[in-house]
N, C-alpha and C. Protein backbone atom coordinates (compact mmCIF):
# COMPACT_ATOMS: atom_id res chain seq x y z
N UNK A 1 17.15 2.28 15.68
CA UNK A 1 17.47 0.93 16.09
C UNK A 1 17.73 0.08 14.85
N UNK A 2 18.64 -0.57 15.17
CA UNK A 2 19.11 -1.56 13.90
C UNK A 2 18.22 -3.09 14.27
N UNK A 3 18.10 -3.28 13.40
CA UNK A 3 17.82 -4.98 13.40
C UNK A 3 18.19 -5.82 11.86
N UNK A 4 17.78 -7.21 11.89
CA UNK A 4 18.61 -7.65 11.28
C UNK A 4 17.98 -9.21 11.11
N UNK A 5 17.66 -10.03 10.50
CA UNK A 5 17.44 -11.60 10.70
C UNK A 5 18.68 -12.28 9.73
N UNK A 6 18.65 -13.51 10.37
CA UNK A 6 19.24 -14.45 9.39
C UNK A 6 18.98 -15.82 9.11
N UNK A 7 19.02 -16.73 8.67
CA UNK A 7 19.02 -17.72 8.38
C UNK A 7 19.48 -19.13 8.81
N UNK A 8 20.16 -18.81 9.63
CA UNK A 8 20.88 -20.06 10.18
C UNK A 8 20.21 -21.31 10.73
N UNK A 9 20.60 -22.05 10.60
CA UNK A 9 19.60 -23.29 11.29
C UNK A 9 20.40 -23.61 12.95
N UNK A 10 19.58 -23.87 13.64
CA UNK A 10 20.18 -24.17 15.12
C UNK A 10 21.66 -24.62 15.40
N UNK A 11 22.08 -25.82 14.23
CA UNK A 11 23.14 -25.72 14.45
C UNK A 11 24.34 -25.18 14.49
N UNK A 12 23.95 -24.00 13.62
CA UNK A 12 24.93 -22.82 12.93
C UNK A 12 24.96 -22.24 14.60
N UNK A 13 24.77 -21.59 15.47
CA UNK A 13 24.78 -21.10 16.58
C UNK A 13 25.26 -21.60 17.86
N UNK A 14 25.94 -20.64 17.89
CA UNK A 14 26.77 -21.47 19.67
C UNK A 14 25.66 -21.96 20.51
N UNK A 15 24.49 -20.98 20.94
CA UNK A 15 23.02 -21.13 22.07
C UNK A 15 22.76 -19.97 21.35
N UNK A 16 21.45 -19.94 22.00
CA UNK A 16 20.80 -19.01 21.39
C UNK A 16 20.87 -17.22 21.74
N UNK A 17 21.74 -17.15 22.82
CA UNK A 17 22.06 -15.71 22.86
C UNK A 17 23.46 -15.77 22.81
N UNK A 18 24.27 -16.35 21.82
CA UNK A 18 25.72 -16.17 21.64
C UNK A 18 25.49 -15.74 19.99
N UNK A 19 26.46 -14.83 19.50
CA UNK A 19 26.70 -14.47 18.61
C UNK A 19 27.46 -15.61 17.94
N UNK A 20 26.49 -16.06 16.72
CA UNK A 20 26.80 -17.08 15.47
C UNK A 20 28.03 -16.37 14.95
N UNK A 21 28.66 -17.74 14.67
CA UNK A 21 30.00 -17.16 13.83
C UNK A 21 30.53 -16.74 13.21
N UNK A 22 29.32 -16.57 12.05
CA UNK A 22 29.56 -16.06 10.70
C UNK A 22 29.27 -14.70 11.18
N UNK A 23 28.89 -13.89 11.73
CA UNK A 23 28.23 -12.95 12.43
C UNK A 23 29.19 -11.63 12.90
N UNK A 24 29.39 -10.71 12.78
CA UNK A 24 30.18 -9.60 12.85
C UNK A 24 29.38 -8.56 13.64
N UNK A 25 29.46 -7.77 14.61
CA UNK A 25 28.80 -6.56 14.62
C UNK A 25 29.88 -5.26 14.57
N UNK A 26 30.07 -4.57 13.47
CA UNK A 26 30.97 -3.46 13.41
C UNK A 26 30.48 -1.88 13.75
N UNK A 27 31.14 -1.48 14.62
CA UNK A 27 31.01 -0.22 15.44
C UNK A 27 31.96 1.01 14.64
N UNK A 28 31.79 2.02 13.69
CA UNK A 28 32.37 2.75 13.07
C UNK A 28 32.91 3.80 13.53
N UNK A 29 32.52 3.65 15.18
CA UNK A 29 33.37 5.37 16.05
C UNK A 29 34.81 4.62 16.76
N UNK A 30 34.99 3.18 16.27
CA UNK A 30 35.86 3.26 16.69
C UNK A 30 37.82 3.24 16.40
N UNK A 31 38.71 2.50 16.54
CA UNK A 31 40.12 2.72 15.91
C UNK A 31 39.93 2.33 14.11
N UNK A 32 40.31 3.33 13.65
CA UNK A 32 40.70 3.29 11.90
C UNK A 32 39.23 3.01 11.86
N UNK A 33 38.06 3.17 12.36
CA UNK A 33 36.99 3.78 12.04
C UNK A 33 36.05 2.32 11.92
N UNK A 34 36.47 1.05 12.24
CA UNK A 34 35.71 -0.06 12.66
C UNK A 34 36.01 -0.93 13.23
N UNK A 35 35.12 -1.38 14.39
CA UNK A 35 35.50 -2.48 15.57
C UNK A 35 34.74 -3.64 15.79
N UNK A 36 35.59 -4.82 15.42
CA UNK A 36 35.00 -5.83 15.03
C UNK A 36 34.69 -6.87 16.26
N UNK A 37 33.39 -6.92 16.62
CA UNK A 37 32.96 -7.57 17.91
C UNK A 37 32.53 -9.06 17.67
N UNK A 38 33.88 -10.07 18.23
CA UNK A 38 33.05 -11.24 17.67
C UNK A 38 32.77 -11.85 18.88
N UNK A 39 32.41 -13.09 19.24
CA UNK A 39 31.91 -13.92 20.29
C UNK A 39 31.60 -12.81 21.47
N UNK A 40 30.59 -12.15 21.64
CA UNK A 40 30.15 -11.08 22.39
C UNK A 40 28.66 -12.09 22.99
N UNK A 41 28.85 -11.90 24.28
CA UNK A 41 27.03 -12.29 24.58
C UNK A 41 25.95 -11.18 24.97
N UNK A 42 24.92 -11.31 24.31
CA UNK A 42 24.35 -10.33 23.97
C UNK A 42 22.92 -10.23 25.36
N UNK A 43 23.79 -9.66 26.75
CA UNK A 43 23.42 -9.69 27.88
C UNK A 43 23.66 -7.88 27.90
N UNK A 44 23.98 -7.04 26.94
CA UNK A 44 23.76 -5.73 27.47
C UNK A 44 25.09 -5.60 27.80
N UNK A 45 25.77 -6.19 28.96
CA UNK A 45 27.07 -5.75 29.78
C UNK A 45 28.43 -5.46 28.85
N UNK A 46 28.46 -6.17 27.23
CA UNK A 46 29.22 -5.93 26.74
C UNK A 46 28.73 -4.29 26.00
N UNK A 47 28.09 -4.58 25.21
CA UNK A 47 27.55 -3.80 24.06
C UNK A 47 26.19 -3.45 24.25
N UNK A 48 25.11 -2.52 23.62
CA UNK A 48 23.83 -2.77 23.68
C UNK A 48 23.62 -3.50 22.73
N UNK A 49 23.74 -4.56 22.54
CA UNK A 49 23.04 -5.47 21.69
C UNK A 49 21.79 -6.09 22.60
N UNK A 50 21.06 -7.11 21.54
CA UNK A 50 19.59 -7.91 21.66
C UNK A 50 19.81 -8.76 20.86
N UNK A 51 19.27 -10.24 21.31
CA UNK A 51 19.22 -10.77 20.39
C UNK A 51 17.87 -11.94 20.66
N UNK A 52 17.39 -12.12 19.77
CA UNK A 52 15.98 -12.69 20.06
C UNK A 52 15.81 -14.10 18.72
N UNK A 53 15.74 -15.36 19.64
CA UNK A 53 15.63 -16.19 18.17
C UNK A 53 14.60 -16.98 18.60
N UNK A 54 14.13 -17.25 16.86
CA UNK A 54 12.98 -17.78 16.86
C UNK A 54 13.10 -19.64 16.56
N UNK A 55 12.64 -19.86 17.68
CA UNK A 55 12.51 -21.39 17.35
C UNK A 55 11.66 -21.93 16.19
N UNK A 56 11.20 -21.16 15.50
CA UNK A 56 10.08 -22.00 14.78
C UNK A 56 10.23 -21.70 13.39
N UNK A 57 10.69 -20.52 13.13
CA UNK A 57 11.34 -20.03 12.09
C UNK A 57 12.79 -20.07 12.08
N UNK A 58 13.70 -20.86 12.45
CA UNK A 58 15.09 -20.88 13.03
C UNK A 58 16.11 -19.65 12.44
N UNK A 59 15.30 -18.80 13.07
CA UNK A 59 16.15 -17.39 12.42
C UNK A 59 16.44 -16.59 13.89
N UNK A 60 17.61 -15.83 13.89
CA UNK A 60 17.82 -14.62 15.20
C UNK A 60 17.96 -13.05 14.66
N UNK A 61 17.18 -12.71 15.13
CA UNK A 61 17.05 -11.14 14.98
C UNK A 61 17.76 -10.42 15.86
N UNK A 62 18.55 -9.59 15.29
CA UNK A 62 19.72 -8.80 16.67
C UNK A 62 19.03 -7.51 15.92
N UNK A 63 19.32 -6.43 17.44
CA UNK A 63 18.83 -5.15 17.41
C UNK A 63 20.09 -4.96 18.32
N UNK A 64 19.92 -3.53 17.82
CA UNK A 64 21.32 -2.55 19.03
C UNK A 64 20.46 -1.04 19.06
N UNK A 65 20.52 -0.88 20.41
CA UNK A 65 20.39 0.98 20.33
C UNK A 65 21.27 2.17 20.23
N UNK A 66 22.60 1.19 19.23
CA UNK A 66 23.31 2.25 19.04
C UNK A 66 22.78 2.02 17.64
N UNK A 67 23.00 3.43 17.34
CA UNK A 67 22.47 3.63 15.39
C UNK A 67 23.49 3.73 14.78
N UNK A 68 24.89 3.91 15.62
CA UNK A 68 25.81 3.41 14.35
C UNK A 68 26.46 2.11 14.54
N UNK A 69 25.35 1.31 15.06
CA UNK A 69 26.27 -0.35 14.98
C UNK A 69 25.63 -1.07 13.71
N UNK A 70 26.33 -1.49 12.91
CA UNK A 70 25.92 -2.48 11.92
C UNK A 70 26.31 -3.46 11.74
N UNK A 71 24.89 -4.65 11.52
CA UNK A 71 25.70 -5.57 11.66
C UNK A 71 25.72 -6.66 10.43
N UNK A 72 26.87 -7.49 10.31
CA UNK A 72 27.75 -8.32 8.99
C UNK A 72 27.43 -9.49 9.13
N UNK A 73 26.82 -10.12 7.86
CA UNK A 73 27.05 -11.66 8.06
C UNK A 73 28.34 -12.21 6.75
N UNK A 74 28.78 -13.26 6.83
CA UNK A 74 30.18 -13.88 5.81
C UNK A 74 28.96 -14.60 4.92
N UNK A 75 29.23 -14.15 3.83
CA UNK A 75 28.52 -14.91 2.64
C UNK A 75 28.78 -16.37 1.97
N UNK A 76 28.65 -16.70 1.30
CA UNK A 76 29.53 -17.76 0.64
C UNK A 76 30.54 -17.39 0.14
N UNK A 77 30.84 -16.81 -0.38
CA UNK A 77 32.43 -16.01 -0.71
C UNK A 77 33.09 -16.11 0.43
N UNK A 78 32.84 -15.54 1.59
CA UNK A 78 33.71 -15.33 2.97
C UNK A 78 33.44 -14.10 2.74
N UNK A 79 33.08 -13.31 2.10
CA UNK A 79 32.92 -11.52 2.19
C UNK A 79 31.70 -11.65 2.82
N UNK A 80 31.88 -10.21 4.11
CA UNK A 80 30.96 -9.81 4.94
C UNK A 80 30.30 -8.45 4.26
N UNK A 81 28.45 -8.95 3.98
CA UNK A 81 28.11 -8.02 3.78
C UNK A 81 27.28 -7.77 4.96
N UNK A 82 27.10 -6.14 4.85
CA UNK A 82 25.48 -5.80 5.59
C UNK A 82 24.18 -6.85 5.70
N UNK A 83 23.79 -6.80 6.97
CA UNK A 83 22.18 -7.90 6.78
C UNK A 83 21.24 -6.58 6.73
């Protein structure tokens, strides 16, 4: 299982189970070997994703039970690294 936190403060986030913008989850089995999932809600029906945020620490932790999903945040550069 993958997981993952980040940093964002509340406003950075659509709600709290929408995938933040800066936010990528890339799937490597798929065309030219990565598939870039953006505004996905993380209800299962798309993807197995999870996503769980913490009000108090204003951070969201995403998990997937696929082991080859990884997931990207955009840096200050705009380059997406691994979280």
């Amino acid at each position: 299982m993958k997981s993952a936190k980040t940093g964002y403060a509340v406003d950075d986030l659509f709600e709290e189970f929408y995938i933040p913008k800066a936010v990528k989850a890339i799937a490597p089995d798929a065309i030219n070997g990565l598939r870039f999932l953006n505004s996905v809600y993380f209800d299962g029906s798309e993807e197995e994703f999870n996503a769980v945020f913490d009000s108090e620490t204003k951070k969201q932790q995403f998990t997937s039970t696929n082991p080859n999903l990884v997931f990207f945040v955009r840096n200050t550069n705009g380059e997406y690294v691994p979280l």
